[in-house]
Protein backbone atom coordinates (compact mmCIF):
# COMPACT_ATOMS: atom_id res chain seq x y z
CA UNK A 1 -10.93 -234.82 -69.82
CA UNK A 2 -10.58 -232.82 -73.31
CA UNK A 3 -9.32 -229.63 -71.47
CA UNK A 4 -6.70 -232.09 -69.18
CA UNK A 5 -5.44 -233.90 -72.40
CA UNK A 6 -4.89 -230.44 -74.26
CA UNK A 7 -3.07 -228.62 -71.42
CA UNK A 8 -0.80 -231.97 -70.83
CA UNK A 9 0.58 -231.50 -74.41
CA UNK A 10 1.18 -227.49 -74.33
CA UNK A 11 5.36 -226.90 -73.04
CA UNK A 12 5.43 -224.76 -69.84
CA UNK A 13 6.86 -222.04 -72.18
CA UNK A 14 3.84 -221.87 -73.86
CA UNK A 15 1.56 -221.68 -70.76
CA UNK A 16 4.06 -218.96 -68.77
CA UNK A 17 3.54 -216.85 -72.45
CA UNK A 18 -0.18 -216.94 -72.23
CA UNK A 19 -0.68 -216.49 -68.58
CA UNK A 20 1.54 -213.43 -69.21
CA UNK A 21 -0.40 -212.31 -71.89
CA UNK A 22 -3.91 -212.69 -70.29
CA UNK A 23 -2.20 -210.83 -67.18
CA UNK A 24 -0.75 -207.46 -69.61
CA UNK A 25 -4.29 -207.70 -71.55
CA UNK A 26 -6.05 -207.57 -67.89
CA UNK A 27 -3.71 -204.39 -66.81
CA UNK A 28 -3.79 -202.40 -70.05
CA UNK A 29 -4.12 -198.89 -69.58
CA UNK A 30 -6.68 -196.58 -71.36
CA UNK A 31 -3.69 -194.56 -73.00
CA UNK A 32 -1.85 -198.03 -74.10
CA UNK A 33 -5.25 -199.47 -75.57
CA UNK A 34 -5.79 -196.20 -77.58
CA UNK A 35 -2.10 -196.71 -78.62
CA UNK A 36 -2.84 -199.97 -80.03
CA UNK A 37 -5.92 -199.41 -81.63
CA UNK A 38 -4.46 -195.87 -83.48
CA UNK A 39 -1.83 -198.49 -84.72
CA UNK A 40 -4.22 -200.96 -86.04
CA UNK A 41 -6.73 -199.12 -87.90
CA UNK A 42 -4.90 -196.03 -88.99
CA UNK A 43 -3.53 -197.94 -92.01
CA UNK A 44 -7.39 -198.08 -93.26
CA UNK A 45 -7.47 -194.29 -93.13
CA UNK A 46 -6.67 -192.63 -96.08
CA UNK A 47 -7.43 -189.78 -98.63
CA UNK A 48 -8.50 -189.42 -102.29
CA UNK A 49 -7.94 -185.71 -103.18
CA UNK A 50 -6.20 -182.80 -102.81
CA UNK A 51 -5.79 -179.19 -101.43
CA UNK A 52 -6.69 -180.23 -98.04
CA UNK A 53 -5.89 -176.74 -96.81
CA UNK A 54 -8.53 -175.21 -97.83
CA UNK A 55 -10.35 -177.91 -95.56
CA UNK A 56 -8.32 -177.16 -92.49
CA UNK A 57 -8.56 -172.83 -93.40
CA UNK A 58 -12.59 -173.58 -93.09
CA UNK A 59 -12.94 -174.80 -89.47
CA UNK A 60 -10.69 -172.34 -88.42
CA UNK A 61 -12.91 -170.03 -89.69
CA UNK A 62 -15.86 -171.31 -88.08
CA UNK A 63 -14.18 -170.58 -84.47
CA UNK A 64 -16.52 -169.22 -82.17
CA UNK A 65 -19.76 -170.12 -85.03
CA UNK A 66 -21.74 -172.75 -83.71
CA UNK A 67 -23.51 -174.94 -85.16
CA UNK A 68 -22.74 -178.65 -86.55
CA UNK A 69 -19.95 -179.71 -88.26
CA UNK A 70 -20.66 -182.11 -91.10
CA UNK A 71 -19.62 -183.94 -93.84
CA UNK A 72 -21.37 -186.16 -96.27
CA UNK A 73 -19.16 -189.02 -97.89
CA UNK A 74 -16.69 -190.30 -94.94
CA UNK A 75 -14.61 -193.04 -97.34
CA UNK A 76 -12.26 -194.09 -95.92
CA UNK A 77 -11.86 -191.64 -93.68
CA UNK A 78 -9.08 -189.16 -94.26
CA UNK A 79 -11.14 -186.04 -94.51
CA UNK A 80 -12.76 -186.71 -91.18
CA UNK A 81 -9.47 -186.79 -89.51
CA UNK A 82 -8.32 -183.87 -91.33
CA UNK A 83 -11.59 -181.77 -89.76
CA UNK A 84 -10.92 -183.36 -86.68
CA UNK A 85 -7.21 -182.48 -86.00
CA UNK A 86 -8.19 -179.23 -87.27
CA UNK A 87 -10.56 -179.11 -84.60
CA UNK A 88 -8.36 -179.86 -82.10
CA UNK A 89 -5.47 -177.50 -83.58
CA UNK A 90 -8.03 -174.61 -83.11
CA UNK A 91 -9.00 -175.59 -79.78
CA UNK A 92 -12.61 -176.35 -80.96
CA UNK A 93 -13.29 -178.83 -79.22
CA UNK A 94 -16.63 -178.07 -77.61
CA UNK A 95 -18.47 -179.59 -80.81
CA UNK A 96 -20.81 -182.17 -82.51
CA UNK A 97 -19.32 -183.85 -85.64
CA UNK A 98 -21.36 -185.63 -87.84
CA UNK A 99 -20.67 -187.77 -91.18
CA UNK A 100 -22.76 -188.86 -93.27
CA UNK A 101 -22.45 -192.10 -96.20
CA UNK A 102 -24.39 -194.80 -96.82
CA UNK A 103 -21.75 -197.39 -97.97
CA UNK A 104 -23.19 -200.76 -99.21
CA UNK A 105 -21.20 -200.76 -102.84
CA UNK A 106 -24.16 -199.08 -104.42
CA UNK A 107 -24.53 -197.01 -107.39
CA UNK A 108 -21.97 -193.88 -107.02
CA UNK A 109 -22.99 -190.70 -109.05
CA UNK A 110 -19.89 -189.10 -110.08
CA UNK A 111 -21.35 -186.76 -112.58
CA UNK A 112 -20.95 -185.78 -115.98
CA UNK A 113 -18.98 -182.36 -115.81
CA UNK A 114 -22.13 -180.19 -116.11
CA UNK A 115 -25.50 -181.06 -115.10
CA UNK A 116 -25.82 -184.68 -116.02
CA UNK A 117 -25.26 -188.54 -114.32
CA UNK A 118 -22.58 -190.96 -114.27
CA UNK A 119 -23.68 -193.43 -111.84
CA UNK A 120 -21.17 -196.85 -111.20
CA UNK A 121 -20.49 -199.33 -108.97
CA UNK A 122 -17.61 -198.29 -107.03
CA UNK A 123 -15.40 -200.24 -104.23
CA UNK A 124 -17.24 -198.31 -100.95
CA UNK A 125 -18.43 -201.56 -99.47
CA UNK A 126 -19.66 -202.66 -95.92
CA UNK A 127 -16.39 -203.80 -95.28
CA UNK A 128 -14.42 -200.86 -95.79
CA UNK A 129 -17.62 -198.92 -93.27
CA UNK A 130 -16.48 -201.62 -90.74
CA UNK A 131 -12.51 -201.00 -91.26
CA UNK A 132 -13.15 -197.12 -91.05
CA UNK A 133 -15.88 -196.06 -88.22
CA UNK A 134 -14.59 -197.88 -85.76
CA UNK A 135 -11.47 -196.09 -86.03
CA UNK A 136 -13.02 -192.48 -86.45
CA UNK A 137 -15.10 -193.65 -83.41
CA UNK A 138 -12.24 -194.03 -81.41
CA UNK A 139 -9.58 -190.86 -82.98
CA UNK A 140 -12.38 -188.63 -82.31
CA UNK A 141 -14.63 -189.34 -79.43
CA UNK A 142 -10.62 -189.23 -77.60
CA UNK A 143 -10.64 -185.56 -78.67
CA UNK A 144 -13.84 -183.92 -79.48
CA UNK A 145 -17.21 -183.33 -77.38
CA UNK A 146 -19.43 -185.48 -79.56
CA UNK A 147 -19.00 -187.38 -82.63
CA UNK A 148 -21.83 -189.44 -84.97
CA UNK A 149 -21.71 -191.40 -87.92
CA UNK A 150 -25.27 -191.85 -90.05
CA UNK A 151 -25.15 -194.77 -92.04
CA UNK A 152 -27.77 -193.13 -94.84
CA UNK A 153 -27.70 -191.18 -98.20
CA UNK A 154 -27.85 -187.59 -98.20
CA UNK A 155 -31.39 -188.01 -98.76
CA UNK A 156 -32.69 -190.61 -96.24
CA UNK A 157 -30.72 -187.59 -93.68
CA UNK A 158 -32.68 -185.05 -94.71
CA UNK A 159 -35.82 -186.76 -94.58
CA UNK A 160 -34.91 -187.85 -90.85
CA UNK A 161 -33.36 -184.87 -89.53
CA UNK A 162 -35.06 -181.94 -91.04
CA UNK A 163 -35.57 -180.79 -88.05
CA UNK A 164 -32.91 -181.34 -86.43
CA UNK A 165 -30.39 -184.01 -84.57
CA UNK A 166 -31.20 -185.19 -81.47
CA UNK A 167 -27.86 -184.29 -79.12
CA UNK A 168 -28.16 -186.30 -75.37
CA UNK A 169 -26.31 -185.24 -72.89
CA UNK A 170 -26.23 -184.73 -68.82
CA UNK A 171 -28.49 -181.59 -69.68
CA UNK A 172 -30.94 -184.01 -71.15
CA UNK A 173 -32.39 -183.87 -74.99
CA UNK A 174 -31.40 -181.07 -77.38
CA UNK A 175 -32.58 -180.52 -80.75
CA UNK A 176 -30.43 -179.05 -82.71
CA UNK A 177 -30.36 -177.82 -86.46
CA UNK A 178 -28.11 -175.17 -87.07
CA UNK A 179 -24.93 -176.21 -88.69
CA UNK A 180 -21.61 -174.26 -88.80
CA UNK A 181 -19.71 -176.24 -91.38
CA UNK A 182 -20.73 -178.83 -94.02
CA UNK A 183 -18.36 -180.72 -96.53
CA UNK A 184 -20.06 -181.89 -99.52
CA UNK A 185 -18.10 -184.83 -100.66
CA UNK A 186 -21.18 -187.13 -101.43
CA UNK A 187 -22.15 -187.52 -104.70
CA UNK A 188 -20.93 -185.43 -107.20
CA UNK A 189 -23.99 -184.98 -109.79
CA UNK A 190 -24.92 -181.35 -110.13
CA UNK A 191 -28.66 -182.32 -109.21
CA UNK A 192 -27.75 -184.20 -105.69
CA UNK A 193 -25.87 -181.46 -104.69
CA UNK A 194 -28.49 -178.94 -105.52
CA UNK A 195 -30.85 -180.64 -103.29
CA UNK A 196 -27.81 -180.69 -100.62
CA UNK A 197 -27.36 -177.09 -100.59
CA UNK A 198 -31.05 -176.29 -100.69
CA UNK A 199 -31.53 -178.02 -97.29
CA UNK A 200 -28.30 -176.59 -95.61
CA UNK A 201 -29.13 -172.92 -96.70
CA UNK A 202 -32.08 -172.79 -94.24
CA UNK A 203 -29.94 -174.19 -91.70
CA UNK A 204 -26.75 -172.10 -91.80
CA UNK A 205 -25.73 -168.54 -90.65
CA UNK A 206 -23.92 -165.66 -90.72
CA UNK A 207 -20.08 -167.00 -90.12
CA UNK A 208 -20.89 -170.62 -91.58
CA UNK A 209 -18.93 -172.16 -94.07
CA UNK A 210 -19.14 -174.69 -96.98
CA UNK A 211 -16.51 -176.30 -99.02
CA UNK A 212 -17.12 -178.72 -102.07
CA UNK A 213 -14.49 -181.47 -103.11
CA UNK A 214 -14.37 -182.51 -106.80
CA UNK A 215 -15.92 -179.41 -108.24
CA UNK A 216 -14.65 -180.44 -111.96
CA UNK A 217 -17.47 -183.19 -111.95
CA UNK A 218 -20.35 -181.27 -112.19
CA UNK A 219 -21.30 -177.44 -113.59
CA UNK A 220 -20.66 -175.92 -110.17
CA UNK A 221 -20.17 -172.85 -111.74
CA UNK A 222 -23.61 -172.50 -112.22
CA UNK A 223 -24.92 -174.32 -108.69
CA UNK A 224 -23.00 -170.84 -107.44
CA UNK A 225 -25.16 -168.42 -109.39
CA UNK A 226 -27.86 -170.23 -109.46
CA UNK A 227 -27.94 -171.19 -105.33
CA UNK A 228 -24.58 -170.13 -103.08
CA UNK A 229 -24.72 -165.86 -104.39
CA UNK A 230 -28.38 -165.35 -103.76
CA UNK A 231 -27.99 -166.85 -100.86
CA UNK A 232 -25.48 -164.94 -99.11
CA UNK A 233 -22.79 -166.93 -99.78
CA UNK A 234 -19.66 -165.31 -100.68
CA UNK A 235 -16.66 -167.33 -102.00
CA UNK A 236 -13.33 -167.63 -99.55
CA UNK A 237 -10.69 -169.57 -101.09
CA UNK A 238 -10.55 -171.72 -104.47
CA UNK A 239 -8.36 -174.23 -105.43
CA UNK A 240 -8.29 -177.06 -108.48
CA UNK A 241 -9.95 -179.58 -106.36
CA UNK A 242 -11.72 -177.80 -103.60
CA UNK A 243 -14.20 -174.40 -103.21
CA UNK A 244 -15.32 -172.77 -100.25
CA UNK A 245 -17.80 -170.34 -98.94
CA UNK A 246 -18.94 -167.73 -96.11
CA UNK A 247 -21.99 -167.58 -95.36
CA UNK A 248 -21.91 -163.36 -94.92
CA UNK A 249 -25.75 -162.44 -93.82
């Protein structure tokens, strides 16, 4: 009786408009829906640095390297997107792309400038995981083979995954833990990204490359004496903002 008294009081003009609407939603095409959604969460996407070229030089240098592509600290998102239309610009498509940030507003480490802390509170909340993903979801799993997101610190990952990601596919189960690229755009304490590059190191190879964002906030100076040289790392390009690395043996 409810539903009767309702639908008596809506104009016709209103019911034609939502019969319409129900009809277009009902007949939407795959390429319209992506359409849409690329409209309404590509204004959540955005960056917080700079020299993004020296992002976009590293995976095309990893063409042909395989291995994992990964970056720890997603944000809001921009530097994922950057990797992944580099991706696609190199026609690198056949590959697994991981992130890797925790979210939840807690304590950020954005280090001291040498080899100290300076932990705060900072605005990467729940909410801005929920406006993000779901985008990156969508913008990459259009474009490349296989994308993941791991809602974890850099530490709960390493404990999980030392030895390696599980990757499902037709094939069945692969385990794999060899990484071609990594990002480290985490924390930024010289101490958290010791521990990063410790675990990578095993788990890289000849052709793979690293680049580190905000290398002003910690002694990274000495992290490259100390960890990236003996290591076979050799430095490839170096900007204010951004280092990177090939791994040469």
């Amino acid at each position: 009786m409810i539903y009767k008294f309702i639908k008596i009081l809506i104009p016709v003009s209103i019911k034609k408009y939502i019969k319409s609407s129900i009809k277009q939603l009902k007949n939407i095409s795959h390429e319209d829906y992506m359409k849409y959604t690329d409209s309404y969460y590509s204004k959540f996407i955005e960056t917080d640095s700079l020299n993004y070229e020296i992002l976009v030089n590293g995976i095309y240098k990893i063409k042909n390297i395989p291995g994992i592509v990964c970056e720890i600290g997603t944000r809001r998102g921009g530097s994922a997107k950057w990797i992944i239309d580099s991706l696609v610009e190199n026609k690198d498509l056949d590959r697994t792309f991981i992130t890797i940030d925790p979210y939840g507003n807690i304590e950020y480490n954005h280090g001291d400038g040498d080899i100290g802390t300076n932990k705060t509170i900072v605005d990467y909340t729940n909410k801005m995981r929920n406006e993000t993903i779901p985008y990156l979801y969508i913008y990459a799993l259009n474009k490349l083979k296989n994308f993941i997101f791991f809602n974890l610190e850099d530490s709960e990952f390493f404990e999980r995954y030392k030895n390696g990601i599980p990757i499902y596919s037709e094939g069945g189960k692969n385990l794999v833990n060899q990484y071609s690229f990594v990002f480290f755009d985490g924390p930024h304490d010289y101490e958290s990204i010791y521990k990063e590059v410790e675990f990578f190191n095993s788990r890289t190879h000849k052709g793979s490359v690293y680049i580190f964002d905000d290398v002003a906030n910690y002694n990274h100076r000495l992290l490259e004496n100390e960890l990236l040289f003996k290591n076979n790392w050799k430095l490839y390009e170096s900007s204010q903002r951004k280092i990177s690395y090939v791994k040469i043996n």
